[in-house]
N, C-alpha and C. Protein backbone atom coordinates (compact mmCIF):
# COMPACT_ATOMS: atom_id res chain seq x y z
N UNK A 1 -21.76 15.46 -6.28
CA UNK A 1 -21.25 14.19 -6.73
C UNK A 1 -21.91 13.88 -8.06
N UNK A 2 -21.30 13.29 -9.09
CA UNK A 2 -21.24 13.21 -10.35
C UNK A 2 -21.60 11.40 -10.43
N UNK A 3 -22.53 10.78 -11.30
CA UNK A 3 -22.77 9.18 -11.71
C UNK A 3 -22.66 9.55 -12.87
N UNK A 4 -21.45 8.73 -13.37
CA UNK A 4 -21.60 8.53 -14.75
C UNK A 4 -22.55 7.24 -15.21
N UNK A 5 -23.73 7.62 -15.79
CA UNK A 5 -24.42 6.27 -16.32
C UNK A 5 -23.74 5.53 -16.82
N UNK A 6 -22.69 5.66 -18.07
CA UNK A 6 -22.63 4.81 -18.86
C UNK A 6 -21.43 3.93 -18.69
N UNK A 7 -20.80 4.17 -17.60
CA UNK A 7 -19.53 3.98 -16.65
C UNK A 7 -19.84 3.20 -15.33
N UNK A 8 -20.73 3.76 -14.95
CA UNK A 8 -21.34 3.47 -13.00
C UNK A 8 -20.34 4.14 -12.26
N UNK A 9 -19.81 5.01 -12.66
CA UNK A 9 -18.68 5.47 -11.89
C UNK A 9 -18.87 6.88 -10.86
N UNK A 10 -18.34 7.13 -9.75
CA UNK A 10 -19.06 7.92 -9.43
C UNK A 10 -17.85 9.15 -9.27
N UNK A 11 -18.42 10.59 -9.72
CA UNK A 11 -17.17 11.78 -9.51
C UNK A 11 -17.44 12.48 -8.36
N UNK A 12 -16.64 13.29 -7.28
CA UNK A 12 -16.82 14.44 -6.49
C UNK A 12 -16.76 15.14 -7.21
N UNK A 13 -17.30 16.26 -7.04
CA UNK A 13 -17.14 17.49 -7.74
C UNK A 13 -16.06 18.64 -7.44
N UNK A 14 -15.26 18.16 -6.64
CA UNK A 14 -14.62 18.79 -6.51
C UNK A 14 -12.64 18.70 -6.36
N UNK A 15 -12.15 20.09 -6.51
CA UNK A 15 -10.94 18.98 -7.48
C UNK A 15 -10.15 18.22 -6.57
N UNK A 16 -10.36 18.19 -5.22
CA UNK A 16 -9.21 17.30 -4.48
C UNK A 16 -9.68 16.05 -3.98
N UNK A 17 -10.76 15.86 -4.42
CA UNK A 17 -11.26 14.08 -4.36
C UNK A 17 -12.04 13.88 -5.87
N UNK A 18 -11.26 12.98 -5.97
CA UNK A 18 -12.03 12.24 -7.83
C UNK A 18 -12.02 11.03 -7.50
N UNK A 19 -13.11 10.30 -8.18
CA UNK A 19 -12.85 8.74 -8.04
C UNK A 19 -12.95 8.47 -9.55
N UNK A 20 -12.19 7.78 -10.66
CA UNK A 20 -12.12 7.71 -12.45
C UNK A 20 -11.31 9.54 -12.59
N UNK A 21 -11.48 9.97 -13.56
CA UNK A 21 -11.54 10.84 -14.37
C UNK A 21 -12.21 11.63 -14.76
N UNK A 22 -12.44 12.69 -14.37
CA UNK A 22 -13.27 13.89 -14.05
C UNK A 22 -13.48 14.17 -15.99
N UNK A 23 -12.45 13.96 -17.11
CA UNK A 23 -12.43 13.69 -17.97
C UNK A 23 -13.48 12.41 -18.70
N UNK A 24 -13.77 11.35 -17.73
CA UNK A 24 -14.54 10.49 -18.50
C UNK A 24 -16.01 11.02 -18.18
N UNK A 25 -16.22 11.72 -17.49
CA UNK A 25 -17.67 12.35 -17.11
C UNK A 25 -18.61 12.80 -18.37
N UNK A 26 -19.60 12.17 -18.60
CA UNK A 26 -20.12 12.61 -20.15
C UNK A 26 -21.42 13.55 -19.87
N UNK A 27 -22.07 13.57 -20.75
CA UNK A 27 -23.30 14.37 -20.77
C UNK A 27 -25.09 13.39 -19.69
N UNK A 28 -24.63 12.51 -19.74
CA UNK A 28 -25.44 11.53 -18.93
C UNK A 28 -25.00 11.54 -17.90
N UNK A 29 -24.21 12.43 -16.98
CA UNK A 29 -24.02 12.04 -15.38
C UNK A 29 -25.53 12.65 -15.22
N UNK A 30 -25.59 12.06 -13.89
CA UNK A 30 -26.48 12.88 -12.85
C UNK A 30 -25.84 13.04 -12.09
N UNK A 31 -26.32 14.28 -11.36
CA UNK A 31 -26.14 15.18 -9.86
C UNK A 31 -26.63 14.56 -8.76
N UNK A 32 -25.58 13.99 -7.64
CA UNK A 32 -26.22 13.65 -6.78
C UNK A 32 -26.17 14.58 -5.73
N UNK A 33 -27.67 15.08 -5.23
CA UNK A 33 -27.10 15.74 -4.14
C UNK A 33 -27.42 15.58 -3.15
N UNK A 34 -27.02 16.00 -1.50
CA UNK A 34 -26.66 15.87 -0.53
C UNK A 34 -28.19 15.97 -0.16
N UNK A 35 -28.94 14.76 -0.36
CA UNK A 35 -30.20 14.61 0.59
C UNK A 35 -30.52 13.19 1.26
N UNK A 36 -29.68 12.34 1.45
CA UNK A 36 -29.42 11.55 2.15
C UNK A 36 -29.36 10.13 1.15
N UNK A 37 -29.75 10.51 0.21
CA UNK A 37 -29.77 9.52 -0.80
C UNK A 37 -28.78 8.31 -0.25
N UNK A 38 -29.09 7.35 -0.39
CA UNK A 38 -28.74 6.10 0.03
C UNK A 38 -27.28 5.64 -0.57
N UNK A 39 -28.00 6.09 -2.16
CA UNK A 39 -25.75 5.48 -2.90
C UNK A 39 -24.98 6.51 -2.56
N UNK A 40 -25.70 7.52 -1.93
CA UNK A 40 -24.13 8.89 -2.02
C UNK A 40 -23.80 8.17 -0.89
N UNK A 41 -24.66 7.69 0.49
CA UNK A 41 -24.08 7.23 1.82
C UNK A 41 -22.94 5.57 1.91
N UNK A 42 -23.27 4.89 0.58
CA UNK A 42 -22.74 3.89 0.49
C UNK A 42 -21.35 4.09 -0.21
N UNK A 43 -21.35 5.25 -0.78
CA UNK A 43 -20.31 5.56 -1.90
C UNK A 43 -18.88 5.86 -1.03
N UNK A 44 -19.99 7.05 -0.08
CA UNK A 44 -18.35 7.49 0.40
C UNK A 44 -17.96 6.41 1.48
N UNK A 45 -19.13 5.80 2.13
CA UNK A 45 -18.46 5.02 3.26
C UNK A 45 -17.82 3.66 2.78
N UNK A 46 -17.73 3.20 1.83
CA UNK A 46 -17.09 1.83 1.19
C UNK A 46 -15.71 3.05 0.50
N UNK A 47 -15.32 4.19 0.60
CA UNK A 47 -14.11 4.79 0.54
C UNK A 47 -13.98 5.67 -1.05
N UNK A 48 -14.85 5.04 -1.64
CA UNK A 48 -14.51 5.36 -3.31
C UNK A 48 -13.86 6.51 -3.77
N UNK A 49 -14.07 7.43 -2.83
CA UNK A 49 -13.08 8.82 -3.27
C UNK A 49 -11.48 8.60 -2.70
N UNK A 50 -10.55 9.04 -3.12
CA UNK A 50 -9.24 9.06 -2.85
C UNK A 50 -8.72 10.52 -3.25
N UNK A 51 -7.81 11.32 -2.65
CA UNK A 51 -7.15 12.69 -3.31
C UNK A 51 -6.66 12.24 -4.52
N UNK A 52 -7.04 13.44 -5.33
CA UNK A 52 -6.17 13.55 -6.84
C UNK A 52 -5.16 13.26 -6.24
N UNK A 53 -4.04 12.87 -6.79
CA UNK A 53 -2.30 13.12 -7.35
C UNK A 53 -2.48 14.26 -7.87
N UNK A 54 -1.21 15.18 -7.35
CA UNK A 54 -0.75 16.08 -7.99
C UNK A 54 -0.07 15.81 -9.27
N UNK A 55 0.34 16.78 -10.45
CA UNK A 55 1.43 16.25 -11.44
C UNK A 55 2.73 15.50 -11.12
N UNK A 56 3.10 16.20 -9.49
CA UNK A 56 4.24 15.64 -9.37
C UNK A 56 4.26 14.31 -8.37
N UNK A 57 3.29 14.11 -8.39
CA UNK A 57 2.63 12.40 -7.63
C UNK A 57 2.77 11.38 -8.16
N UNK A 58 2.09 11.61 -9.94
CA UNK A 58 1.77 10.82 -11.09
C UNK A 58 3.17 10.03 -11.17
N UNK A 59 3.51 8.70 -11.19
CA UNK A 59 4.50 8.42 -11.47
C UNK A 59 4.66 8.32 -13.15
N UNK A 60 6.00 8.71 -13.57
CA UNK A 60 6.14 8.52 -15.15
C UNK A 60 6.57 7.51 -15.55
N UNK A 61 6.10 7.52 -17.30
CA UNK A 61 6.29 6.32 -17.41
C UNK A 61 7.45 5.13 -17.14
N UNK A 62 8.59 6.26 -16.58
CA UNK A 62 10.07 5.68 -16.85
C UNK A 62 10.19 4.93 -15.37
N UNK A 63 9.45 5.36 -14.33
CA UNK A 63 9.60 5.43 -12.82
C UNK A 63 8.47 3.26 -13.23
N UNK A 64 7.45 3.70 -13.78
CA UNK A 64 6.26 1.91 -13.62
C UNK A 64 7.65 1.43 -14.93
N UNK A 65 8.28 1.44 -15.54
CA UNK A 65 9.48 0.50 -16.46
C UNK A 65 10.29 -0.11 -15.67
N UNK A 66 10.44 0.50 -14.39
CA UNK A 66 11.48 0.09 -13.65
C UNK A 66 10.92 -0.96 -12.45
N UNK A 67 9.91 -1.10 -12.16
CA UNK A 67 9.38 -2.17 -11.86
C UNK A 67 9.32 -3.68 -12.52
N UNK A 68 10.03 -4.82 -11.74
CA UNK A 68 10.39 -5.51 -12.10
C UNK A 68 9.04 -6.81 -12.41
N UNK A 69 9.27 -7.70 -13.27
CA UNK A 69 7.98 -8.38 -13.57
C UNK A 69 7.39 -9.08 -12.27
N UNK A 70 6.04 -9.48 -12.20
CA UNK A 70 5.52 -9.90 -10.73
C UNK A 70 6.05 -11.67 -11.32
N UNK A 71 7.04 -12.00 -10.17
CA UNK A 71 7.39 -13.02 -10.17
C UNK A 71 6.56 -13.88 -8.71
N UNK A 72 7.29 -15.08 -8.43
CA UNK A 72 6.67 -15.72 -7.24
C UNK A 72 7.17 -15.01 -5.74
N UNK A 73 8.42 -14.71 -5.82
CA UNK A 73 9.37 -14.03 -4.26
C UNK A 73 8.37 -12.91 -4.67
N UNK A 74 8.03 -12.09 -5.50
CA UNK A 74 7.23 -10.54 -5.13
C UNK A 74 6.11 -10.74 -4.65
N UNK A 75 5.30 -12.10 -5.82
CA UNK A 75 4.13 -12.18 -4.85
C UNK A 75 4.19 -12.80 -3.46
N UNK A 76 4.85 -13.66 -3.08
CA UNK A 76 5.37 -13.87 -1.41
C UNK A 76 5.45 -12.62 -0.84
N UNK A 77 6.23 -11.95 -1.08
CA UNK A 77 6.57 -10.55 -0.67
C UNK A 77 5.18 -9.71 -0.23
N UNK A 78 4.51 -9.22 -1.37
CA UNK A 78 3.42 -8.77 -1.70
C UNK A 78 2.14 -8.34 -0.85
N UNK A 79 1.86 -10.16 -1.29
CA UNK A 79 0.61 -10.91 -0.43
C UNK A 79 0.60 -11.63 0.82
N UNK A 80 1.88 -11.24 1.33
CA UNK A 80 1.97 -11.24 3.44
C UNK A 80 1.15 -10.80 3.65
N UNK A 81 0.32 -11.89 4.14
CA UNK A 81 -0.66 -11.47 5.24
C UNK A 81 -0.28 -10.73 6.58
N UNK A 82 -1.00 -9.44 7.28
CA UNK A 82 -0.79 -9.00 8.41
C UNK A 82 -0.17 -9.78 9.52
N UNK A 83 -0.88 -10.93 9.89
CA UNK A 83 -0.54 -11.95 10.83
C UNK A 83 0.79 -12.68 10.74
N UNK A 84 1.30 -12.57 9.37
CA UNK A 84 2.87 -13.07 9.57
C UNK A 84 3.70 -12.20 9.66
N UNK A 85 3.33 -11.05 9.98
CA UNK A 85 4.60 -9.94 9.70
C UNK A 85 4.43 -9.87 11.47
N UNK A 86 3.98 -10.53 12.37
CA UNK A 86 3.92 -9.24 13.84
C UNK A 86 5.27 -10.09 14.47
N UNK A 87 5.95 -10.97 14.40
CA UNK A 87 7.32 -11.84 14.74
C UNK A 87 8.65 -10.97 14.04
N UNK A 88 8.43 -10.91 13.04
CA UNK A 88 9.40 -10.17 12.32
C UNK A 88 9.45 -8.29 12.79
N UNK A 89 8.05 -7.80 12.82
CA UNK A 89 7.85 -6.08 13.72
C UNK A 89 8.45 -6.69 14.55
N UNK A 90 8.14 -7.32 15.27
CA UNK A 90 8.27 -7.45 16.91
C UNK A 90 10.43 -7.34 16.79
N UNK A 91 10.59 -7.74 16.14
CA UNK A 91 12.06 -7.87 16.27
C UNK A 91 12.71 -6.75 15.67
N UNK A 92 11.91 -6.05 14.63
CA UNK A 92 12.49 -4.93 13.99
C UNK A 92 12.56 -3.80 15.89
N UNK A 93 11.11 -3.79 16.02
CA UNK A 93 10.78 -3.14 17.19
C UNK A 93 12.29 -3.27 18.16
N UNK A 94 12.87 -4.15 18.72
CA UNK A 94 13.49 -4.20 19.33
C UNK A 94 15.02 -3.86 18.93
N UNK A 95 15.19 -4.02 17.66
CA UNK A 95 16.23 -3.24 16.84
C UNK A 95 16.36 -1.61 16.80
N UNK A 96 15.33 -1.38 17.61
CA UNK A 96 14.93 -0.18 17.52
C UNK A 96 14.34 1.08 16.77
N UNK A 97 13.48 -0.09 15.70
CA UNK A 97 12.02 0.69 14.52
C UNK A 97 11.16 1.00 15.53
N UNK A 98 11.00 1.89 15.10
CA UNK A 98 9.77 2.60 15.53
C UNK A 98 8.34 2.20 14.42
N UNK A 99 7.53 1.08 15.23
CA UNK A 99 6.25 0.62 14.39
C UNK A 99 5.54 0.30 15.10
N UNK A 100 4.45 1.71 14.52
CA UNK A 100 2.97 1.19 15.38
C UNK A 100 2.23 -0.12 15.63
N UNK A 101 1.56 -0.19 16.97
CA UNK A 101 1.04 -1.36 16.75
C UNK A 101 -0.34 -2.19 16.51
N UNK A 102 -0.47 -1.55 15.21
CA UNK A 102 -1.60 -1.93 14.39
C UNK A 102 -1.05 -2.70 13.51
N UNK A 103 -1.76 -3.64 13.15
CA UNK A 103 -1.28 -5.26 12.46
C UNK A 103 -0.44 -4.11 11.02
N UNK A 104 -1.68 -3.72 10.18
CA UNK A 104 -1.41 -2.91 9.43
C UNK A 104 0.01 -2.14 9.06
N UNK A 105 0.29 -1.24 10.08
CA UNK A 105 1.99 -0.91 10.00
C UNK A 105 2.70 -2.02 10.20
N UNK A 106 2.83 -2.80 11.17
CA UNK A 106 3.22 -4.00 11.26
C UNK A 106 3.67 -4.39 9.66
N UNK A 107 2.70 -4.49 8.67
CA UNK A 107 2.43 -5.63 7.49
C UNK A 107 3.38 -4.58 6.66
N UNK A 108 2.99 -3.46 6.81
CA UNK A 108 3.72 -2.50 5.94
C UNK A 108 4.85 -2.53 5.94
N UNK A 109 5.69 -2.33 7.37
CA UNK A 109 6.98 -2.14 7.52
C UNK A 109 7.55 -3.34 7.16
N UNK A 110 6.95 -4.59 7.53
CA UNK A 110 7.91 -5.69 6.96
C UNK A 110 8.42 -5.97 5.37
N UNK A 111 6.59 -5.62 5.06
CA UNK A 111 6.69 -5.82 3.12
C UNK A 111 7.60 -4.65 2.79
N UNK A 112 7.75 -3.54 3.55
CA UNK A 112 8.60 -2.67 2.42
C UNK A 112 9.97 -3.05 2.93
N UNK A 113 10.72 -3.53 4.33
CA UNK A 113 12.00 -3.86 4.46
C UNK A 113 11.87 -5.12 3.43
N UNK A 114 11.27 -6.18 3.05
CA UNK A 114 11.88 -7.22 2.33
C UNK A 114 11.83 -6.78 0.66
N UNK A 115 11.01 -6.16 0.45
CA UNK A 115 10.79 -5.38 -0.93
C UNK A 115 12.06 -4.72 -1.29
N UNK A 116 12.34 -3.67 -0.18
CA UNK A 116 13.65 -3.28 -0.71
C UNK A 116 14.90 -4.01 -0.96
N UNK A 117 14.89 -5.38 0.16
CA UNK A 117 16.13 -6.27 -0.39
C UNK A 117 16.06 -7.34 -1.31
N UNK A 118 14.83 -7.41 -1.94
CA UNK A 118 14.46 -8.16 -3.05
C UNK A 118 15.33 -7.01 -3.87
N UNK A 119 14.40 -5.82 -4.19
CA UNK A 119 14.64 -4.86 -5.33
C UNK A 119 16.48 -4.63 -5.60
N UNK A 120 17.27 -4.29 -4.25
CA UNK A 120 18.70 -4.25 -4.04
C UNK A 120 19.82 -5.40 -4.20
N UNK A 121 19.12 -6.71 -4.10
CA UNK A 121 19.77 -7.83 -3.91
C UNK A 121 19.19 -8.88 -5.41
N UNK A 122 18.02 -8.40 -5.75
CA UNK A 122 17.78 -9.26 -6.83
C UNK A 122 16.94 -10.87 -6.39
N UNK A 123 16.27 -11.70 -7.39
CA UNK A 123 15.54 -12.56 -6.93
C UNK A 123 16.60 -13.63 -6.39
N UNK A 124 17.64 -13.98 -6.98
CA UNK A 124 18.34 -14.96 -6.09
C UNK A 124 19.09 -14.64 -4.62
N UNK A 125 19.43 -13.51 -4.52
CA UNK A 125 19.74 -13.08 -3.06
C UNK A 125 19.31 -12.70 -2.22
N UNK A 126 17.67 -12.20 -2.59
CA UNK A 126 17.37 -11.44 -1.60
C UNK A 126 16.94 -11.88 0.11
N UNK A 127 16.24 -13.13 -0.31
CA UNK A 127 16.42 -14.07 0.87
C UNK A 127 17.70 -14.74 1.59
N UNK A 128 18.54 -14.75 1.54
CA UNK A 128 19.97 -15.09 2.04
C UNK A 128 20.26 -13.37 2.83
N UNK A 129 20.11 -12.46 1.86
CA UNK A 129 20.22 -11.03 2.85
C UNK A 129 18.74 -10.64 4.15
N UNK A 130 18.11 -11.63 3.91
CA UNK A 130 16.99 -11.16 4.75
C UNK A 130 17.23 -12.58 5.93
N UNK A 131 17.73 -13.45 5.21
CA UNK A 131 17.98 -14.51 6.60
C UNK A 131 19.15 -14.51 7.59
N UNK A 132 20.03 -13.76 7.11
CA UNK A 132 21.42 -13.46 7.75
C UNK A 132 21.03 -12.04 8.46
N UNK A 133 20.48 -11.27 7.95
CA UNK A 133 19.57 -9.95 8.67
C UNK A 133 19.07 -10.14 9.70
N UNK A 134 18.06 -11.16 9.71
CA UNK A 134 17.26 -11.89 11.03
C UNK A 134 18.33 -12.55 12.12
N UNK A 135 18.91 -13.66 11.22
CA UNK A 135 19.69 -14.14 12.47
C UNK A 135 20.73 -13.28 13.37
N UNK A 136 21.23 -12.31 12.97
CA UNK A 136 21.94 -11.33 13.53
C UNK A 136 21.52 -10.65 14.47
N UNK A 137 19.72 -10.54 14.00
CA UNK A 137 19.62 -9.59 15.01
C UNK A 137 19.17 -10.10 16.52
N UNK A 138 19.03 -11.61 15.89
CA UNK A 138 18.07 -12.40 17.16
C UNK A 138 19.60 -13.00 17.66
N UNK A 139 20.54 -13.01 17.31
CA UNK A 139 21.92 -13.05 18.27
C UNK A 139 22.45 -12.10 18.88
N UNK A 140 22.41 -10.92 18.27
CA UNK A 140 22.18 -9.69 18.83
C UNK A 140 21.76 -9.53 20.05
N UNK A 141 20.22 -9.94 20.32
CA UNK A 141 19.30 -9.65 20.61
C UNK A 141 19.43 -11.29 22.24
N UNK A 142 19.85 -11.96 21.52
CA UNK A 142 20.01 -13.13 22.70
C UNK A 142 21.50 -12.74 23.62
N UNK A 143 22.51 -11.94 23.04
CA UNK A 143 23.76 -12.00 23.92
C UNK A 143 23.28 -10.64 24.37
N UNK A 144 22.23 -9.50 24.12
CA UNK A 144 22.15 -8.21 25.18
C UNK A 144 21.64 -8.92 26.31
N UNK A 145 20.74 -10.12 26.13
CA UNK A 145 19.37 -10.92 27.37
C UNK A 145 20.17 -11.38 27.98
N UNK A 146 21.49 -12.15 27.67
CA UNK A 146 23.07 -12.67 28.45
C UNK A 146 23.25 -11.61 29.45
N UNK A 147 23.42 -10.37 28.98
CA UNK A 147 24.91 -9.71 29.72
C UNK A 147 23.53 -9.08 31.09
């Protein structure tokens, strides 16, 4: 493991976990090595390493253009908390998604179903397609509890 002094940044040395730029690494790193040292134990367990991206991971520049500006519906979207998405799983669930039940997937699956009908429907529709979505399915879902 690699400290860049003049950065605080810390590198693996090896190529399928980097944390910065194996490129910003200067002549002032130090070597940390595997003797129990206290920041290597804090480093990896607070997560700091992540896998490289491959080249074909890297999104280009044309793919982040197409992202639309962070308005207020994205950050709504966004910044759902775990705890409001388990009403909405719970109903996808019964629609028949398959979503684990860790808050987490839960939060995921909801933000990326409303994300995509923001992104498809645009900021003035996308809620009218996500409220007519819901109610359908919870009528749906009330005339199967009928029969």
């Amino acid at each position: 493991m690699l400290l860049n002094k003049a950065t605080g940044q810390l590198y693996w040395d090896s190529e399928s976990c980097v944390f910065g730029s194996a490129s910003d690494a200067n002549d002032e790193a130090d070597i940390l090595n595997d003797d129990g040292n206290e920041d290597d134990f804090i480093a990896v367990a607070l997560g700091f390493f992540r896998p490289q991206p491959s080249a074909s991971e890297t999104p280009s520049a044309d793919a982040m253009d197409a992202l639309p500006p962070l308005d207020d519906d994205l950050r709504d979207i966004l910044g759902r908390p775990n705890f409001a998405c388990i009403r909405l799983a719970n109903l996808f669930r019964k629609e028949g998604a398959v979503i684990a039940s860790k808050a987490e997937d839960e939060q995921a699956h909801v933000i990326h179903w409303m994300l995509g009908l923001r992104l498809k429907h645009g900021r003035e529709n996308w809620r009218e397609h996500a409220d007519r979505a819901i109610d359908a399915a919870i009528a749906a879902q009330r005339k199967e509890g009928e029969s």
